[in-house]
N, C-alpha and C. Protein backbone atom coordinates (compact mmCIF):
# COMPACT_ATOMS: atom_id res chain seq x y z
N UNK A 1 -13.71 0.20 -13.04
CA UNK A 1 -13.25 0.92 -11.86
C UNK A 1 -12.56 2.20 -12.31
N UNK A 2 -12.68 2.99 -11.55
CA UNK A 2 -12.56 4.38 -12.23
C UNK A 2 -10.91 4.73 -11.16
N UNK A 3 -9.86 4.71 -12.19
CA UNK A 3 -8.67 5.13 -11.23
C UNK A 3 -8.29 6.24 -10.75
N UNK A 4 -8.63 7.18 -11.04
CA UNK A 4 -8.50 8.80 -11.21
C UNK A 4 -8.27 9.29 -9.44
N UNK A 5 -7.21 10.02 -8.91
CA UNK A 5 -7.17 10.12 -7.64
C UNK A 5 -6.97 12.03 -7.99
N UNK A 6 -7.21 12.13 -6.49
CA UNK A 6 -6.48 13.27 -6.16
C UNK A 6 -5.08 13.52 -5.12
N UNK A 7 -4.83 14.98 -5.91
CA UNK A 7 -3.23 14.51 -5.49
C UNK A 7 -2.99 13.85 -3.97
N UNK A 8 -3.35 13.40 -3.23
CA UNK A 8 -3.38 13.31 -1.62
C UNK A 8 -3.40 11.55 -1.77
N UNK A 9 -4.26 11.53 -2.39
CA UNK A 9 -4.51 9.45 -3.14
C UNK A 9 -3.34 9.53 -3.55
N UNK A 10 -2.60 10.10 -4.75
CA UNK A 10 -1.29 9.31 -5.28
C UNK A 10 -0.23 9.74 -4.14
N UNK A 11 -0.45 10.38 -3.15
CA UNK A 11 0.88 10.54 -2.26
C UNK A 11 0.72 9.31 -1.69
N UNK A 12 -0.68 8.99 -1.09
CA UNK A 12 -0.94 7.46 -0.09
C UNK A 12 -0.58 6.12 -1.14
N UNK A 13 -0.91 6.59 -2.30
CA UNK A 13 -0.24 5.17 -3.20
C UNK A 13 0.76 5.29 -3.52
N UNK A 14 1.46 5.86 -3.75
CA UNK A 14 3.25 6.29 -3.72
C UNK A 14 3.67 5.46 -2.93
N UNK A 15 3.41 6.46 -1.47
CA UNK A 15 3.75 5.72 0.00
C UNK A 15 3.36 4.11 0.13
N UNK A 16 2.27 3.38 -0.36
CA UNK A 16 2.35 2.18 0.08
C UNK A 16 2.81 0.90 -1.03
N UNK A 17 3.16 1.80 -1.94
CA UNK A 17 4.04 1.12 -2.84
C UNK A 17 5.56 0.86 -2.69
N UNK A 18 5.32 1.88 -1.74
CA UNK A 18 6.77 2.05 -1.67
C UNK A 18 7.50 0.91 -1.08
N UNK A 19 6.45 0.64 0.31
CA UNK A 19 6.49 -0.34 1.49
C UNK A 19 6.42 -1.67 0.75
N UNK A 20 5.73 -1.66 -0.45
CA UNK A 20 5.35 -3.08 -1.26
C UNK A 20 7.00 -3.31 -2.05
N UNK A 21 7.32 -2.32 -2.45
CA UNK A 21 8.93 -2.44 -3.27
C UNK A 21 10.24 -3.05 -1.77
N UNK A 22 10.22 -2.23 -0.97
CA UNK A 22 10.82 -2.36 -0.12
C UNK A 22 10.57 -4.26 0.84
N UNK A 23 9.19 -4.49 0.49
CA UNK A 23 9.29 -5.83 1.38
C UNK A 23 9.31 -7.15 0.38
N UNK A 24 8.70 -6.71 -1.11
CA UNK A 24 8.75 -7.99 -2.02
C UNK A 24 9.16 -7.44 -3.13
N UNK A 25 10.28 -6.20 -3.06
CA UNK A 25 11.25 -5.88 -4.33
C UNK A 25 10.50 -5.53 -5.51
N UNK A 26 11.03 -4.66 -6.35
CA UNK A 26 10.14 -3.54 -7.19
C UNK A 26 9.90 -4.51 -8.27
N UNK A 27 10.31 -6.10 -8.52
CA UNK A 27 10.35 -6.55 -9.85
C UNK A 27 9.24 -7.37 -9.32
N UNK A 28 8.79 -8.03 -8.31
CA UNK A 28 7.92 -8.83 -7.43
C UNK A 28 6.63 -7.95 -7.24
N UNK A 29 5.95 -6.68 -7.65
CA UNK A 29 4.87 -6.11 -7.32
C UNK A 29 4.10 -6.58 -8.21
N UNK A 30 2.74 -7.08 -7.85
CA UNK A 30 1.85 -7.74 -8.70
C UNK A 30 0.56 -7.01 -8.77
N UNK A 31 -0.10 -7.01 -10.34
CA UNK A 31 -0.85 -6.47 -10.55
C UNK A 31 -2.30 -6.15 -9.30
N UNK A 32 -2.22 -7.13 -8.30
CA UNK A 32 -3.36 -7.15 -6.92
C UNK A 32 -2.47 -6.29 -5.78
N UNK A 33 -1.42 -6.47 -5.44
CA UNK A 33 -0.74 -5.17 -4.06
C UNK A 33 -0.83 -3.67 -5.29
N UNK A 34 -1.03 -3.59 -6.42
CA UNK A 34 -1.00 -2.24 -6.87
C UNK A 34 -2.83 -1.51 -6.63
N UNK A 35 -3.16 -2.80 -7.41
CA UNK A 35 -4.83 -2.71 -6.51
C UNK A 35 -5.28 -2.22 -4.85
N UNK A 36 -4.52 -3.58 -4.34
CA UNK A 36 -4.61 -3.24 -2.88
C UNK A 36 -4.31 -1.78 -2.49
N UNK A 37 -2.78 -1.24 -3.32
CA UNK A 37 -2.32 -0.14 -2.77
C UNK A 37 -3.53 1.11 -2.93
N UNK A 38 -4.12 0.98 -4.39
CA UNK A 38 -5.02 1.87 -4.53
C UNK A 38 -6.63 2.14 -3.48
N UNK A 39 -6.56 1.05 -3.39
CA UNK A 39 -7.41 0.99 -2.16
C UNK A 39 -7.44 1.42 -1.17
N UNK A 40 -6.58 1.41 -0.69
CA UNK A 40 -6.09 2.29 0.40
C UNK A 40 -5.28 3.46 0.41
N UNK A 41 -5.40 3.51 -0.73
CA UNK A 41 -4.98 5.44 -0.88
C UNK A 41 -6.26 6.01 -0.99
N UNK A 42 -7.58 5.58 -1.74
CA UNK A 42 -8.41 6.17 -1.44
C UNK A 42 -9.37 6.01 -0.35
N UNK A 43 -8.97 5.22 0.41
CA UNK A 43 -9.65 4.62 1.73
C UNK A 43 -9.00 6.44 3.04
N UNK A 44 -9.91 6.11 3.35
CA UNK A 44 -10.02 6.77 4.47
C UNK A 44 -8.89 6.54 6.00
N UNK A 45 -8.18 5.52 5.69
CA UNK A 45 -7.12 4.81 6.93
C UNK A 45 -6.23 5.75 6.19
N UNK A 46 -5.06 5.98 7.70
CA UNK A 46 -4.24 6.51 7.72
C UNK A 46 -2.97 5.69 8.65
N UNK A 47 -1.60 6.05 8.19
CA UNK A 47 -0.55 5.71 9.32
C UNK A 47 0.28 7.30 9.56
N UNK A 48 0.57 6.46 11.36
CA UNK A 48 1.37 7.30 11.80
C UNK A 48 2.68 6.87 11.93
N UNK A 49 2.93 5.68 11.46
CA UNK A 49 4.53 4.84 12.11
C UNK A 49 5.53 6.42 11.46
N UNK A 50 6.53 6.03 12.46
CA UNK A 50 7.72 6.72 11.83
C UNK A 50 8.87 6.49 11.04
N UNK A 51 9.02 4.86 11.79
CA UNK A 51 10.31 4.00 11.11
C UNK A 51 9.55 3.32 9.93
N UNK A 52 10.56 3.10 8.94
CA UNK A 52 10.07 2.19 7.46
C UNK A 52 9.99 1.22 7.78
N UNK A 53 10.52 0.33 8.88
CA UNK A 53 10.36 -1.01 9.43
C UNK A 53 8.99 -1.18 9.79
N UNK A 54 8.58 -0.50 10.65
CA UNK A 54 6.89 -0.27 11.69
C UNK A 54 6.03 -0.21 10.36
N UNK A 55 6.31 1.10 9.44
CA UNK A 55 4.93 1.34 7.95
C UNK A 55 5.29 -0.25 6.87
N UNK A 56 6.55 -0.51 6.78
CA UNK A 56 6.53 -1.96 5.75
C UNK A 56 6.00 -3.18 6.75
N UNK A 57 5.94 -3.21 8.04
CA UNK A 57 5.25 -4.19 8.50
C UNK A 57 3.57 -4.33 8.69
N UNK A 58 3.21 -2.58 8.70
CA UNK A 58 1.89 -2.60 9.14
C UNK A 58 1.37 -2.98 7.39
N UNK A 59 1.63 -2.93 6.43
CA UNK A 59 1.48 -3.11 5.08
C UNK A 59 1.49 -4.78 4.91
N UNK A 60 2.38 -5.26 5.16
CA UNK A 60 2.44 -6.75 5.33
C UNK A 60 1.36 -7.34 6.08
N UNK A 61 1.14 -6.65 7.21
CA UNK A 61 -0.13 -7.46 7.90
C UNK A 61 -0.83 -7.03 7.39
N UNK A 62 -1.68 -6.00 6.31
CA UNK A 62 -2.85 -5.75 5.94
C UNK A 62 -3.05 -6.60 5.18
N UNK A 63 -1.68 -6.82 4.29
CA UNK A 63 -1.65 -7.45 2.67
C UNK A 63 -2.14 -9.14 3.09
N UNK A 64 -1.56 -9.59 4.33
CA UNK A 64 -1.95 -10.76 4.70
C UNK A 64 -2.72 -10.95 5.42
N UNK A 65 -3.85 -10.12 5.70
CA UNK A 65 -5.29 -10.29 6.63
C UNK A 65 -6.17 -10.38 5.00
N UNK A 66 -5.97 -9.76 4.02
CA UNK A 66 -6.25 -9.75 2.38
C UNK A 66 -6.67 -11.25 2.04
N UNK A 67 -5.09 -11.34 2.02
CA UNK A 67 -4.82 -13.16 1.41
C UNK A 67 -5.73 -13.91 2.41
N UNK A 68 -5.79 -14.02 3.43
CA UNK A 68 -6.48 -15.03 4.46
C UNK A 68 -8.06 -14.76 4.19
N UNK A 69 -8.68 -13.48 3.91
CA UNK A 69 -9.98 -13.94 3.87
C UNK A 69 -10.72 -14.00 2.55
């Protein structure tokens, strides 16, 4: 797998790492939500939430629609 982003990918993986530190703590990030995160930095989805509550929850439900299938 080829990791290489452009700068716009590492802002979206920044950002959903961030949400991953913030809901299961920066020592708890596992080698698959860093995956996941990359995935969706180069994925085409976007958020608009404003509050960190609304973007760390919409992250949680992705991460666990993941795990379920």
């Amino acid at each position: 797998m080829n990791f290489s982003m452009d700068e716009e990918a590492v802002k979206k993986y920044n950002f959903s790492m961030s949400a991953f530190s913030r809901l299961f703590g920066p020592d708890h990030i596992s080698m698959e939500m860093m995956n996941f995160c990359y995935c969706w930095a180069i994925s085409e989805k976007e958020i608009e939430a404003k509050k960190l509550e609304t973007i760390d929850f919409y992250f949680k439900e992705l991460w666990n629609q993941q795990l379920s299938s």
